[in-house]
N, C-alpha and C. Protein backbone atom coordinates (compact mmCIF):
# COMPACT_ATOMS: atom_id res chain seq x y z
N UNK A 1 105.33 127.97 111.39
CA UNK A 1 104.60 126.79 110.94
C UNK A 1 105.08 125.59 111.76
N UNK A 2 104.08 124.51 111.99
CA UNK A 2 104.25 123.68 113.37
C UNK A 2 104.78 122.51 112.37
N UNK A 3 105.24 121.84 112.07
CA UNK A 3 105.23 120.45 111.40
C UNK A 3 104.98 118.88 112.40
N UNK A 4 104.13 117.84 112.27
CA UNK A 4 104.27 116.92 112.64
C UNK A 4 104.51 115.75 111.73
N UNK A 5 104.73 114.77 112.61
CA UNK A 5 105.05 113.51 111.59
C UNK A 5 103.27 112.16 111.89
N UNK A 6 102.66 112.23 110.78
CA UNK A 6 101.25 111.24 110.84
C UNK A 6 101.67 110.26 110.54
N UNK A 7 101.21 108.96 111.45
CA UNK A 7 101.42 107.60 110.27
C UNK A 7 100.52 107.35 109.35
N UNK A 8 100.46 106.71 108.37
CA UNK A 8 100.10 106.07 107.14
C UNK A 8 99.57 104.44 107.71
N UNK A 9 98.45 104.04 108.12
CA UNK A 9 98.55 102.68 108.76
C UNK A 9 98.07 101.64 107.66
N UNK A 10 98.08 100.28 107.95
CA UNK A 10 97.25 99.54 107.06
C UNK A 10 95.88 99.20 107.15
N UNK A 11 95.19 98.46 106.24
CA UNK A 11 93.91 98.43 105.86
C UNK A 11 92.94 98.40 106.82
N UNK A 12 93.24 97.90 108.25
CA UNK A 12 92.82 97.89 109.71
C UNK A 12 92.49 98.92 110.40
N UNK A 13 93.52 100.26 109.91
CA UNK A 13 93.23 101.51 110.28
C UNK A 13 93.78 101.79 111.33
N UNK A 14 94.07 102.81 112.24
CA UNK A 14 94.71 103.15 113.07
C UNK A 14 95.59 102.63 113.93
N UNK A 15 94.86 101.06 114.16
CA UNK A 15 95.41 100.40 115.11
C UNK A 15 95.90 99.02 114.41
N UNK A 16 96.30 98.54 113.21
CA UNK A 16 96.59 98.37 112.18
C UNK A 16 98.26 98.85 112.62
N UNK A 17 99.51 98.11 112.15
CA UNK A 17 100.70 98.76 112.04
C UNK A 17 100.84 100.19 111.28
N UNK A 18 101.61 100.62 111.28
CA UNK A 18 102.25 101.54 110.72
C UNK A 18 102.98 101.55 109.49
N UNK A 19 102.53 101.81 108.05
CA UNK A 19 102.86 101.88 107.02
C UNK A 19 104.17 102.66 106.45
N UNK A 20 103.56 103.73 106.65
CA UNK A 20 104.89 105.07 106.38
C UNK A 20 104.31 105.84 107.69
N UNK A 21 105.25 106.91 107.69
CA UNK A 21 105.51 107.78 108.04
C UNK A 21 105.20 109.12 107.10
N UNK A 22 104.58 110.03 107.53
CA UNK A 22 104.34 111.16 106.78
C UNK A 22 104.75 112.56 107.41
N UNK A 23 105.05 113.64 106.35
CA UNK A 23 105.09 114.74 107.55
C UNK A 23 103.01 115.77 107.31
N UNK A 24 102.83 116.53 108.14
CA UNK A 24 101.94 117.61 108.05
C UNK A 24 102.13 118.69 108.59
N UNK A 25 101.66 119.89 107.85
CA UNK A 25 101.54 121.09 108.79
C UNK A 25 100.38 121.38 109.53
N UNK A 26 101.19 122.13 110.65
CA UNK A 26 99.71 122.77 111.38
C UNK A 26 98.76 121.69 111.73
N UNK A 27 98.63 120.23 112.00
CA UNK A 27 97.98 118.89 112.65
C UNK A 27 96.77 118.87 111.28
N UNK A 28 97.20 118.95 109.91
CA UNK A 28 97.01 119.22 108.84
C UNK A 28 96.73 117.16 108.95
N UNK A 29 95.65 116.95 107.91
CA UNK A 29 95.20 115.25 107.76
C UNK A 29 95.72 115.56 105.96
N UNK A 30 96.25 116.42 105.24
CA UNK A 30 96.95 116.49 104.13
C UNK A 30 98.44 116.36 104.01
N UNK A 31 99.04 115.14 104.21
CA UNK A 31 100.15 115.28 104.18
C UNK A 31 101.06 116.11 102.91
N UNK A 32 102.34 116.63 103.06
CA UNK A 32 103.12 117.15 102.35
C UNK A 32 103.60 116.68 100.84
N UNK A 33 103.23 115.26 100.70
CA UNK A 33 103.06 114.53 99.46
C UNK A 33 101.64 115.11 98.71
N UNK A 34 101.18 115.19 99.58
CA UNK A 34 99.71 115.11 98.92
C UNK A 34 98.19 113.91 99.25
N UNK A 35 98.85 112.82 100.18
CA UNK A 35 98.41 111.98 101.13
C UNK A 35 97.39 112.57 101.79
N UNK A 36 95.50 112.03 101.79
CA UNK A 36 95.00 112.42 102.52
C UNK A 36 95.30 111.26 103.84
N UNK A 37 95.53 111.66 105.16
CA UNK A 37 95.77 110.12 106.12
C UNK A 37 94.86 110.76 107.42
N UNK A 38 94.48 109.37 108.09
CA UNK A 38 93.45 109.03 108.73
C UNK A 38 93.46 110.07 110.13
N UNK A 39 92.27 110.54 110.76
CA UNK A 39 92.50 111.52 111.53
C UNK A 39 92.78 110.60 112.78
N UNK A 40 92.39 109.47 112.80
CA UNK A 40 92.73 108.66 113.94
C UNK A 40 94.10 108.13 114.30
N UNK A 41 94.90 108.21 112.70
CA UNK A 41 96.31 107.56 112.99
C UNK A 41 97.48 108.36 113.95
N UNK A 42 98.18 107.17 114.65
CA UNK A 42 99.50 107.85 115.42
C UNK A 42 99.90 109.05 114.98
N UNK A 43 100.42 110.40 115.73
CA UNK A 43 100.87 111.61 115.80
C UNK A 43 102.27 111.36 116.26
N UNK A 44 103.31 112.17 115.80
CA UNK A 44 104.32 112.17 116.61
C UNK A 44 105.17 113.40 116.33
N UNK A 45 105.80 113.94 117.03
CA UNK A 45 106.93 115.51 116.92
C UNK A 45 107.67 115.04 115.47
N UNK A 46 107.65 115.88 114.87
CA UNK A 46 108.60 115.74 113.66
C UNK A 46 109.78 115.90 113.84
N UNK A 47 110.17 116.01 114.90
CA UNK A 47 112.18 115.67 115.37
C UNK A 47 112.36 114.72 115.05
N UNK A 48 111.09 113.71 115.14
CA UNK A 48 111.30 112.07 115.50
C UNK A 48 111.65 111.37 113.98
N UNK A 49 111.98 112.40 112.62
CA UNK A 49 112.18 112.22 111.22
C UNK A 49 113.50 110.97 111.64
N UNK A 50 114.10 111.65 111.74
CA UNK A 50 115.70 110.55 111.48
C UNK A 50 115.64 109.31 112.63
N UNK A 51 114.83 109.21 112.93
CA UNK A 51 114.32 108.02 114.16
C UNK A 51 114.56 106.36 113.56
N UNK A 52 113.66 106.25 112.20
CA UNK A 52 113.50 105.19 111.69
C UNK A 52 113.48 105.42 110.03
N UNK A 53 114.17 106.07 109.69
CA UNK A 53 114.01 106.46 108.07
C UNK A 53 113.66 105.65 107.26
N UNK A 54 113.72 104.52 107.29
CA UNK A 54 112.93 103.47 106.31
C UNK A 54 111.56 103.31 106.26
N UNK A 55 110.89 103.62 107.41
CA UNK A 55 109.07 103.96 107.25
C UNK A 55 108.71 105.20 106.98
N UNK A 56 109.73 106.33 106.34
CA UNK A 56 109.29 107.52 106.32
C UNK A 56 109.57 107.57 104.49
N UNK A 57 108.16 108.44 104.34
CA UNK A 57 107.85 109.12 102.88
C UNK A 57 108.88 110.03 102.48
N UNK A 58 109.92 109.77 101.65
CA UNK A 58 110.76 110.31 100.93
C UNK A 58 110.49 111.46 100.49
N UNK A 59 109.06 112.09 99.60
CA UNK A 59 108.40 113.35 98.97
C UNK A 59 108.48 114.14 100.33
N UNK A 60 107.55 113.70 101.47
CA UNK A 60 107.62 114.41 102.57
C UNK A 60 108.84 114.69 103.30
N UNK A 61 109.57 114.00 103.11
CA UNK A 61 110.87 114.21 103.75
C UNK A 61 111.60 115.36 102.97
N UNK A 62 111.49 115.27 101.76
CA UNK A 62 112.18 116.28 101.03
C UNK A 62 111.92 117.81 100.97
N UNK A 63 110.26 117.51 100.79
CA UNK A 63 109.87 118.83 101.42
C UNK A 63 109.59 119.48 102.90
N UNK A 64 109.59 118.59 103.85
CA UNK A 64 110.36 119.19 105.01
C UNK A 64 111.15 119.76 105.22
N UNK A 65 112.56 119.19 104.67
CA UNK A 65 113.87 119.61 104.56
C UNK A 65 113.73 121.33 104.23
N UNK A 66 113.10 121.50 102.92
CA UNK A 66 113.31 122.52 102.14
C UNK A 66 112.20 123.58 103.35
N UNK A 67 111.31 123.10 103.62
CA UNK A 67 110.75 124.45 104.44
C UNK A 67 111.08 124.24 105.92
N UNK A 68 112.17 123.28 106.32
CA UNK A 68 113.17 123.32 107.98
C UNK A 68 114.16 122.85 107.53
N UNK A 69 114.83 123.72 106.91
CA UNK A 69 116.54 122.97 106.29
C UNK A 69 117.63 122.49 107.76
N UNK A 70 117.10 122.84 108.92
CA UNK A 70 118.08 122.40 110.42
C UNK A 70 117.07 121.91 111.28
N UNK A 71 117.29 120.62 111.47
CA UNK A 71 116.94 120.04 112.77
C UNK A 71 117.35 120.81 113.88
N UNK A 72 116.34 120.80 115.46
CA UNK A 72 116.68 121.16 116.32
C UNK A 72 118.57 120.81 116.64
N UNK A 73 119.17 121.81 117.18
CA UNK A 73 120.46 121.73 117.43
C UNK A 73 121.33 121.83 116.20
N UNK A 74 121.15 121.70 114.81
CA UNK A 74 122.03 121.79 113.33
C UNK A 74 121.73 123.48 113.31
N UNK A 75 121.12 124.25 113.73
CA UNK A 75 120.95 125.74 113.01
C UNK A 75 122.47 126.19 113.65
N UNK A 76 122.62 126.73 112.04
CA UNK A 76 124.52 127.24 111.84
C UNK A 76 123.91 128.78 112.10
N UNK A 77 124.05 129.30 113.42
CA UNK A 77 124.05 130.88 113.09
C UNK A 77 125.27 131.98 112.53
């Protein structure tokens, strides 16, 4: 399963700042909260989670975690 990170923008829409941060699967417009978000808004690699943690969705973050418990480079083999 692919995960990315969607933004959440304001009322302007895409080009509008950046609200939150969300995660999706598979380039999924349903975020992991339950967030439907805009097919036009910013895309970015979901590595990019611990980047800016204060614009990122806490629900989504949590359930990221639980279905990729290791960031690239943390997997304890």
């Amino acid at each position: 399963m692919m995960h990315q990170m969607r933004a959440e923008t304001g009322p302007g829409g895409a080009t509008d700042s950046v609200v939150s941060w969300h995660i999706v699967r598979d380039a999924d417009l349903t975020a992991l909260c339950g967030k439907t978000l805009d097919p036009a808004a910013p895309v970015q690699d979901a590595t990019h989670w611990t980047r800016d943690p204060d614009h990122n969705c806490h629900t989504c973050g949590a359930l990221y975690l639980r279905e990729t418990p290791y960031l690239p480079g943390e997997h304890q083999d």
